[in-house]
PDB file of N, CA and C in Angstrom:
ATOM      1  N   UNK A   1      25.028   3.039  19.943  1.00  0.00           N
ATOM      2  CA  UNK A   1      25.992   3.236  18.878  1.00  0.00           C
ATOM      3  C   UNK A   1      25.389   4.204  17.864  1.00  0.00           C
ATOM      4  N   UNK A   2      26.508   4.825  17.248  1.00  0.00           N
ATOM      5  CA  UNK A   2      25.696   5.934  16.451  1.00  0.00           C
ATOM      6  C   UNK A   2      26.791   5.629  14.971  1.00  0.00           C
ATOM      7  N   UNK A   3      25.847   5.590  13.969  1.00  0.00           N
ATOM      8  CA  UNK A   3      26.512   4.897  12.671  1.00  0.00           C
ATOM      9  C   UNK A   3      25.867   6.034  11.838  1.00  0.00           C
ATOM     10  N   UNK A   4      27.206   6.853  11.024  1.00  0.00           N
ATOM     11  CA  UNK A   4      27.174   7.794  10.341  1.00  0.00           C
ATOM     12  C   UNK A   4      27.326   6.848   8.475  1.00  0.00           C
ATOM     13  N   UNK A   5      26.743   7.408   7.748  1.00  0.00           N
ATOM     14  CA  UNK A   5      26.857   6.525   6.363  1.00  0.00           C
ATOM     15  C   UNK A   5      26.848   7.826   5.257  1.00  0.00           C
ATOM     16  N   UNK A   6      27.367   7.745   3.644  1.00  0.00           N
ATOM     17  CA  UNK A   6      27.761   8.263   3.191  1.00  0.00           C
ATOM     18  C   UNK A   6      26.376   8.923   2.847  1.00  0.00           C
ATOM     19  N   UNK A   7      26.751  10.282   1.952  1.00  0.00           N
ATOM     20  CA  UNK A   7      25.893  11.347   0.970  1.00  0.00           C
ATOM     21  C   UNK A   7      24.585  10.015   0.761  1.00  0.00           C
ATOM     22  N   UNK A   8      23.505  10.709   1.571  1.00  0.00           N
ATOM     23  CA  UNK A   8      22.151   9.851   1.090  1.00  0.00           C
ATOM     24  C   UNK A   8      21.159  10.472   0.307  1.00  0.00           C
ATOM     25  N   UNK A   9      20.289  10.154  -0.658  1.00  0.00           N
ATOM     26  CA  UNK A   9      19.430  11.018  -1.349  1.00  0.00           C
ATOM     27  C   UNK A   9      18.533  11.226   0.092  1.00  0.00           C
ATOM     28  N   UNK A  10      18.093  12.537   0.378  1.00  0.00           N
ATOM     29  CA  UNK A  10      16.965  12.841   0.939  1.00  0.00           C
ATOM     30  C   UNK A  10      15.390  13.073   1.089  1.00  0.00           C
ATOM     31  N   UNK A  11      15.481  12.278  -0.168  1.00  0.00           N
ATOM     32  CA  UNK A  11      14.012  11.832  -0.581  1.00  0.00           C
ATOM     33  C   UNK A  11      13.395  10.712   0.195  1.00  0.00           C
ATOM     34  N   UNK A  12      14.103   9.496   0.698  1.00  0.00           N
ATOM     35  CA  UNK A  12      14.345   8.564   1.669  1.00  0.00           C
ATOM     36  C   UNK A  12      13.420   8.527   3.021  1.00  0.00           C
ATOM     37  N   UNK A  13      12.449   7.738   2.896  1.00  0.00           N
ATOM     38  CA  UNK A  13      11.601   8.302   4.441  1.00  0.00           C
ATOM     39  C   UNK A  13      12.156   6.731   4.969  1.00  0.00           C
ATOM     40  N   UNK A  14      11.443   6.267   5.885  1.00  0.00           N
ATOM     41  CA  UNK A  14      11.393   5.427   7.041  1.00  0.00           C
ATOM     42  C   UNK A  14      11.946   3.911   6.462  1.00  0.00           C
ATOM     43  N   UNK A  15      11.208   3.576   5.351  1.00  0.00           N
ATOM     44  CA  UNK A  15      11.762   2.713   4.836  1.00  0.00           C
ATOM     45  C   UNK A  15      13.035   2.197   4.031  1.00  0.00           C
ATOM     46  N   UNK A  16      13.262   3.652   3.352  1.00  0.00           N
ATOM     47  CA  UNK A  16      14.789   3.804   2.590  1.00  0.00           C
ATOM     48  C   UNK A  16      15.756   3.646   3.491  1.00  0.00           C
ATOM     49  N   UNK A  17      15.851   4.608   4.439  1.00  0.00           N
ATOM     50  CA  UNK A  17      16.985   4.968   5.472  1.00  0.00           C
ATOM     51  C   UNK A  17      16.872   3.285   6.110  1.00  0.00           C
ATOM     52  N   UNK A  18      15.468   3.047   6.640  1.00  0.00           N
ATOM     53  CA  UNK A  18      16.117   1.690   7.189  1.00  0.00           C
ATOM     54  C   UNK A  18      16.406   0.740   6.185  1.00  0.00           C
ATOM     55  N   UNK A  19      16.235   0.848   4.831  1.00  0.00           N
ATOM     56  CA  UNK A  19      17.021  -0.087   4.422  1.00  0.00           C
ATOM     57  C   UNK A  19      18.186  -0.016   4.103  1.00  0.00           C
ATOM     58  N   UNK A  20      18.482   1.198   4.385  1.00  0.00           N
ATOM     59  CA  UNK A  20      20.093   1.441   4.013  1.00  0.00           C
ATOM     60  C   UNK A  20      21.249   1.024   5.445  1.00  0.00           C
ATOM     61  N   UNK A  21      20.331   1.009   6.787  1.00  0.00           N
ATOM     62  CA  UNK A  21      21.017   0.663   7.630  1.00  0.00           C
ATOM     63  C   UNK A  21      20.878  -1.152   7.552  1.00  0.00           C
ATOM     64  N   UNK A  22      19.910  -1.665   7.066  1.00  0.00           N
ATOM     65  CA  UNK A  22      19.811  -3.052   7.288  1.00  0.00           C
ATOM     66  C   UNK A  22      21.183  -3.454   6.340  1.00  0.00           C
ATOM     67  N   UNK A  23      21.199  -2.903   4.787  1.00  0.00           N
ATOM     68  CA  UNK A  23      21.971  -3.328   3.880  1.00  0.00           C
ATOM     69  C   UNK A  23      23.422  -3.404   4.282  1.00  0.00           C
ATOM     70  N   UNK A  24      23.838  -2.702   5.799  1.00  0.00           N
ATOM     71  CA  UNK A  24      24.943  -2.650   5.930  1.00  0.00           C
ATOM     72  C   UNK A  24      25.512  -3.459   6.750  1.00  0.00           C
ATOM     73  N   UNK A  25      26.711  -4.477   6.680  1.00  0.00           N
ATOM     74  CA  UNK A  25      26.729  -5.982   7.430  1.00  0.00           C
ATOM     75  C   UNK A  25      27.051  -5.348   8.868  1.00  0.00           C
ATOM     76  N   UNK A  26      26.235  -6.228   9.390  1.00  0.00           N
ATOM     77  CA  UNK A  26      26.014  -6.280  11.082  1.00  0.00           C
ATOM     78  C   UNK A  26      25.130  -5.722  11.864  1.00  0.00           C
ATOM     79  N   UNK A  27      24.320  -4.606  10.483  1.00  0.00           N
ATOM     80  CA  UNK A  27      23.543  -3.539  11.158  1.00  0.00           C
ATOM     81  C   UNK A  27      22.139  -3.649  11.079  1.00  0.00           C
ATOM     82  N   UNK A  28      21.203  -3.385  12.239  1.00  0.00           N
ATOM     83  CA  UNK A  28      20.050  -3.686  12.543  1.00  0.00           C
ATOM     84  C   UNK A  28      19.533  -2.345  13.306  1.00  0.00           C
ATOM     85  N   UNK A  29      18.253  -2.050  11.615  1.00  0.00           N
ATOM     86  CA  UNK A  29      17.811  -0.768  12.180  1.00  0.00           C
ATOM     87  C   UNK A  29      16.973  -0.721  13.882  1.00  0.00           C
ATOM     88  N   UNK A  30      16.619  -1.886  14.086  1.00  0.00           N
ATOM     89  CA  UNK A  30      15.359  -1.799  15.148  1.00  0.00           C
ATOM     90  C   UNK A  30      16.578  -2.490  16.815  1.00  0.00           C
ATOM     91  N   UNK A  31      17.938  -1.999  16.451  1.00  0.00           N
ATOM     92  CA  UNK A  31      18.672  -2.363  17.887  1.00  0.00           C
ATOM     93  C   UNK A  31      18.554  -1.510  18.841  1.00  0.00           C
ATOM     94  N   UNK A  32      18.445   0.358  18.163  1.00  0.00           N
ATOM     95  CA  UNK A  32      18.238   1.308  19.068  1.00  0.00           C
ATOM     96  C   UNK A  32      19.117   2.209  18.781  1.00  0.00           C
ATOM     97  N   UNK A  33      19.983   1.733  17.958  1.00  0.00           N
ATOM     98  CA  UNK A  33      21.330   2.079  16.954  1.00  0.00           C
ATOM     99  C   UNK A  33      20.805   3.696  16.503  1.00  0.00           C
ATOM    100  N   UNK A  34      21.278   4.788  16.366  1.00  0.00           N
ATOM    101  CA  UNK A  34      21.007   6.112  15.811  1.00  0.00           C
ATOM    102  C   UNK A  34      21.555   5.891  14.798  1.00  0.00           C
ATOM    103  N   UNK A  35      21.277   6.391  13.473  1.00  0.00           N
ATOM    104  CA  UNK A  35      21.796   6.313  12.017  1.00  0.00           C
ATOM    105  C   UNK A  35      21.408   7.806  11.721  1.00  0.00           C
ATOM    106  N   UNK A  36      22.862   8.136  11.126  1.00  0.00           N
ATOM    107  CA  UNK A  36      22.939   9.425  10.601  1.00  0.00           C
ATOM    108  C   UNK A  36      23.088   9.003   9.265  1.00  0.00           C
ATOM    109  N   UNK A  37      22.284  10.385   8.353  1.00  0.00           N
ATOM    110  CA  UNK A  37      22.776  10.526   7.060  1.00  0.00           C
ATOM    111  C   UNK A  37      22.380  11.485   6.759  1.00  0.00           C
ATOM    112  N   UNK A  38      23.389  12.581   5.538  1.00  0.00           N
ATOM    113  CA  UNK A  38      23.070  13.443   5.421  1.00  0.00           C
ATOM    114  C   UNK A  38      23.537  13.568   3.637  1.00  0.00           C
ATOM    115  N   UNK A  39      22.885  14.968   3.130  1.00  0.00           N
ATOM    116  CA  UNK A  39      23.141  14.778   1.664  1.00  0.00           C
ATOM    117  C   UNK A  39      24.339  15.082   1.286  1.00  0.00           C
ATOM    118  N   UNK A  40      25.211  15.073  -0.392  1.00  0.00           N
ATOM    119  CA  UNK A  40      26.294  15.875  -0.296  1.00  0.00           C
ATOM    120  C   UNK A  40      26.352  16.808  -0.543  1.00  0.00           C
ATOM    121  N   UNK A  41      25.721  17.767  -0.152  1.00  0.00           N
ATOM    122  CA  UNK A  41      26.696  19.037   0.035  1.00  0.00           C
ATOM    123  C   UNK A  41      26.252  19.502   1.865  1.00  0.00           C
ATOM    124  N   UNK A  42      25.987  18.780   2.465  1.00  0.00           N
ATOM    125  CA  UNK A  42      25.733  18.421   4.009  1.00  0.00           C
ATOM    126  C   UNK A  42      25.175  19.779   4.312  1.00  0.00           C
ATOM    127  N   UNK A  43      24.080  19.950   3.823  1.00  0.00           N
ATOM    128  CA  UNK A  43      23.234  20.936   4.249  1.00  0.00           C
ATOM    129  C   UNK A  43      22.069  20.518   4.634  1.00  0.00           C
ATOM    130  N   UNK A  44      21.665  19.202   4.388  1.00  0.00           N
ATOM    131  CA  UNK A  44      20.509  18.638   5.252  1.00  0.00           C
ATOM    132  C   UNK A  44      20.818  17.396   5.478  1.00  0.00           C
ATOM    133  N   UNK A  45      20.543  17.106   7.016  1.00  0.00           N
ATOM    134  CA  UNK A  45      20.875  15.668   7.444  1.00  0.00           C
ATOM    135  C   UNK A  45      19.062  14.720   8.325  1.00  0.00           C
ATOM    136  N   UNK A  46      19.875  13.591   8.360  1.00  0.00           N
ATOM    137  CA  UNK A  46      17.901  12.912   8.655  1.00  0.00           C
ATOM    138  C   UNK A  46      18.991  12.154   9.369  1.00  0.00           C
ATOM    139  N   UNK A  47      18.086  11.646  10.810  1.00  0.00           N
ATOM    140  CA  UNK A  47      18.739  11.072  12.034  1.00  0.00           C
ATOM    141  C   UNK A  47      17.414   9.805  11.901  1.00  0.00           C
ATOM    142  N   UNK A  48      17.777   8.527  12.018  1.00  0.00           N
ATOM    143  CA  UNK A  48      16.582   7.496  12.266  1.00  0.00           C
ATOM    144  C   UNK A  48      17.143   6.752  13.121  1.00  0.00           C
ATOM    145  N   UNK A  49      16.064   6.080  14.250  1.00  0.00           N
ATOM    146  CA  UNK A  49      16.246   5.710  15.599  1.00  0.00           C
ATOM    147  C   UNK A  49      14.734   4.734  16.004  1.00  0.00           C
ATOM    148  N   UNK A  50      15.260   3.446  16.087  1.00  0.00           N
ATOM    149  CA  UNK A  50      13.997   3.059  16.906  1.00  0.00           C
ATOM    150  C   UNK A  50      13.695   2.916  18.387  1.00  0.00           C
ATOM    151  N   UNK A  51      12.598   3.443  18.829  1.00  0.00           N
ATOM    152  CA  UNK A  51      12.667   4.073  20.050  1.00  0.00           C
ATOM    153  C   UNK A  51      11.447   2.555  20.797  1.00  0.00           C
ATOM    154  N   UNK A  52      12.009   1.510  20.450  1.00  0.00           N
ATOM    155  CA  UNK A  52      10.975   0.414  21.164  1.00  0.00           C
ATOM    156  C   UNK A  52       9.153   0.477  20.617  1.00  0.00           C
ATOM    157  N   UNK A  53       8.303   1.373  20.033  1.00  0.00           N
ATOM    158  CA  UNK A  53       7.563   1.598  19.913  1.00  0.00           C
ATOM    159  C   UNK A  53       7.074   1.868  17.831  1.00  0.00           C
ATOM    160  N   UNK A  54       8.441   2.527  17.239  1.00  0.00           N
ATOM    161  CA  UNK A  54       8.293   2.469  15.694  1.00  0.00           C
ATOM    162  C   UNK A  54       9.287   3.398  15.739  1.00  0.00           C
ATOM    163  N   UNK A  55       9.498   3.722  14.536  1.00  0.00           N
ATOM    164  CA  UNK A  55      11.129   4.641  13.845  1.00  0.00           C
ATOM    165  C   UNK A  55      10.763   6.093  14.166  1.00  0.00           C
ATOM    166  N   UNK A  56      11.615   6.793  14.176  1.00  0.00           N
ATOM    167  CA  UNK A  56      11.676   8.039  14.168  1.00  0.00           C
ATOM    168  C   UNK A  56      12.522   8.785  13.279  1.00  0.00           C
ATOM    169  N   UNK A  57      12.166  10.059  12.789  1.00  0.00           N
ATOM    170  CA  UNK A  57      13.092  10.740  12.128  1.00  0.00           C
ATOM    171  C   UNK A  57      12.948  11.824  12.259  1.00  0.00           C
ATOM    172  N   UNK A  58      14.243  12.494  12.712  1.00  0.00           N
ATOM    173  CA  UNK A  58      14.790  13.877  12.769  1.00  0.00           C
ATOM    174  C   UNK A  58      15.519  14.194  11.252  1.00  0.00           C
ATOM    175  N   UNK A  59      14.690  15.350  10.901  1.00  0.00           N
ATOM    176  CA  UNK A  59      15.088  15.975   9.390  1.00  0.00           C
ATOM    177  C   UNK A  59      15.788  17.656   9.994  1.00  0.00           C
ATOM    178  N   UNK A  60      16.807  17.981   9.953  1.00  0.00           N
ATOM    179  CA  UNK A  60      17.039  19.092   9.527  1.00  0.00           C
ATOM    180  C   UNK A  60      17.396  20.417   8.451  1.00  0.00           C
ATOM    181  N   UNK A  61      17.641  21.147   7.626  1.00  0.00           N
ATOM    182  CA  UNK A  61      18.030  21.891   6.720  1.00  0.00           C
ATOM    183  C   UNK A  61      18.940  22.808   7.536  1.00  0.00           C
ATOM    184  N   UNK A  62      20.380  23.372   7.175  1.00  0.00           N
ATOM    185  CA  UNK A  62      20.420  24.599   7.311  1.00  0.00           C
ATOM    186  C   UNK A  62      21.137  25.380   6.299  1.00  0.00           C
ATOM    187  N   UNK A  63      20.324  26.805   6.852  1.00  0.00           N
ATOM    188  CA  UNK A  63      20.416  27.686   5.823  1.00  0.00           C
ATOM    189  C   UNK A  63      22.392  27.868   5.126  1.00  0.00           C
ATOM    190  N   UNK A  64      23.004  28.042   6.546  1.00  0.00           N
ATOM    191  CA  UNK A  64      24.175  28.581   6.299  1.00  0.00           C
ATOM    192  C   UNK A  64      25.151  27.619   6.205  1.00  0.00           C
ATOM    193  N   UNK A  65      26.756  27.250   5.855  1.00  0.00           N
ATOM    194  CA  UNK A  65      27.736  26.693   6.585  1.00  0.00           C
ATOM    195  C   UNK A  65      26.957  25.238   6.113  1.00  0.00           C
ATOM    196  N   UNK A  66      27.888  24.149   6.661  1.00  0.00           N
ATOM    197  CA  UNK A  66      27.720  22.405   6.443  1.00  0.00           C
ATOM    198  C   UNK A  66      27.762  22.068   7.646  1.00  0.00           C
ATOM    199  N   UNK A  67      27.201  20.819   7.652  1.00  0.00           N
ATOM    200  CA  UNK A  67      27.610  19.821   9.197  1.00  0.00           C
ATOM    201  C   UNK A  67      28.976  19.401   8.812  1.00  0.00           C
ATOM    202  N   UNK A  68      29.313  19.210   9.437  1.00  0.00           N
ATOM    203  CA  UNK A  68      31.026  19.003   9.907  1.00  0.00           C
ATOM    204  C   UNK A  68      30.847  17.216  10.225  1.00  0.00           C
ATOM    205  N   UNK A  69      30.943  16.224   9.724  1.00  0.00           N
ATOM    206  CA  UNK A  69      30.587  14.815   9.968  1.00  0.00           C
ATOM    207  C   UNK A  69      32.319  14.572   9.931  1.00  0.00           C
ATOM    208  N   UNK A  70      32.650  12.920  10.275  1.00  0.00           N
ATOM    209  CA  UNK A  70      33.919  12.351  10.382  1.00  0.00           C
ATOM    210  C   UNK A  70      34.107  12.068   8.955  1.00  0.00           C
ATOM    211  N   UNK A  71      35.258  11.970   8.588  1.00  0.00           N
ATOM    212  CA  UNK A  71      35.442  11.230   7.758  1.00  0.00           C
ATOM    213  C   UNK A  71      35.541   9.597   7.160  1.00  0.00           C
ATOM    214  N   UNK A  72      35.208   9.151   6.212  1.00  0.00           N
ATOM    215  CA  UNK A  72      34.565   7.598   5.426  1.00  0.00           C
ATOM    216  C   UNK A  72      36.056   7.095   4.468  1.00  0.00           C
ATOM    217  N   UNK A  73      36.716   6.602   5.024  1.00  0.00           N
ATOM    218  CA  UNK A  73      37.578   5.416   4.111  1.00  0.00           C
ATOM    219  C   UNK A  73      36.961   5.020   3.110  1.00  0.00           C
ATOM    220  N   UNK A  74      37.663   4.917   2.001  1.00  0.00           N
ATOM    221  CA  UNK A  74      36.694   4.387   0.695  1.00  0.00           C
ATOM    222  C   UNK A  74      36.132   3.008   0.511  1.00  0.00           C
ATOM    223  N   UNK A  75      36.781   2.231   1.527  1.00  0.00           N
ATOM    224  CA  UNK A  75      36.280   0.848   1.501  1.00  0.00           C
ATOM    225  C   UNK A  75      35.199   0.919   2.812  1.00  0.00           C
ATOM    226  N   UNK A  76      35.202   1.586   3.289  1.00  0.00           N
ATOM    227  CA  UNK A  76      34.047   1.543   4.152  1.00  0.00           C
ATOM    228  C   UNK A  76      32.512   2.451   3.658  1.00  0.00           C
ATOM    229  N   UNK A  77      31.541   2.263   4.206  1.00  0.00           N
ATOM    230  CA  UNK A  77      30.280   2.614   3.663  1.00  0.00           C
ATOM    231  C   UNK A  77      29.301   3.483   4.999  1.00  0.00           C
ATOM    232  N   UNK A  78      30.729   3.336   6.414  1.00  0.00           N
ATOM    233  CA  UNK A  78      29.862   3.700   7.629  1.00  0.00           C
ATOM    234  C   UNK A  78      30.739   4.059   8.564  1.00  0.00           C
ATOM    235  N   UNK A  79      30.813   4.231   9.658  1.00  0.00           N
ATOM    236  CA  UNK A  79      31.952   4.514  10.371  1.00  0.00           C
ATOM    237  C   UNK A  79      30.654   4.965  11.646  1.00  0.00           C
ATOM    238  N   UNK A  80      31.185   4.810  12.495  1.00  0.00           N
ATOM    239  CA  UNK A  80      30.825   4.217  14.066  1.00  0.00           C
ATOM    240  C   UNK A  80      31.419   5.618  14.856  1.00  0.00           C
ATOM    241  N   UNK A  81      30.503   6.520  15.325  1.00  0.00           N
ATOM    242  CA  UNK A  81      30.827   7.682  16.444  1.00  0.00           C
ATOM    243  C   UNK A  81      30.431   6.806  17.790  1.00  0.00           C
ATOM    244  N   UNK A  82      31.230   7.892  18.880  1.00  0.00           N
ATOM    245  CA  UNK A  82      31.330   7.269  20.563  1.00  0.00           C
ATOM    246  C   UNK A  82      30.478   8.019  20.540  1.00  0.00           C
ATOM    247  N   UNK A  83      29.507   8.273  21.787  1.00  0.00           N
ATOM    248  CA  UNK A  83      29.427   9.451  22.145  1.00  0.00           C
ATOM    249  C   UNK A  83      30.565  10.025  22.945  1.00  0.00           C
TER     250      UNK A  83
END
């Protein structure tokens, strides 16, 4: 499952991000679950994933253009991509 969550500060290393996925009901950073988050103006996003062994994180920047993410209902805090 891949769980996208709103504008995150990107200051956030291993412990923030997973606590931002724990804080969210049902969600458990260490299931295998991919958690996206990215800042707002979506020019840099951080991917965290536990891979059976400890967390990982993919940080990107880019220069040009935004990531293109789904859109967040205001009562929601996350929203769930297929692959």
């Amino acid at each position: 499952m891949i769980n996208y969550c709103l504008p995150t500060d990107m200051r956030k290393r291993f412990n923030g991000l997973g606590g931002l996925a724990t804080n969210k009901p049902g969600q458990n950073p260490l299931s295998g679950d991919i958690f996206i988050c990215v800042n707002r103006p979506r020019t840099m996003i951080k991917i965290l994933v536990w891979d059976q062994t400890g967390f990982a994180i993919w940080h990107k920047r880019i220069e040009q253009g935004t990531f293109e993410m789904p859109l967040i209902e205001k009562s929601q805090n996350s929203v769930e991509i297929s692959r």
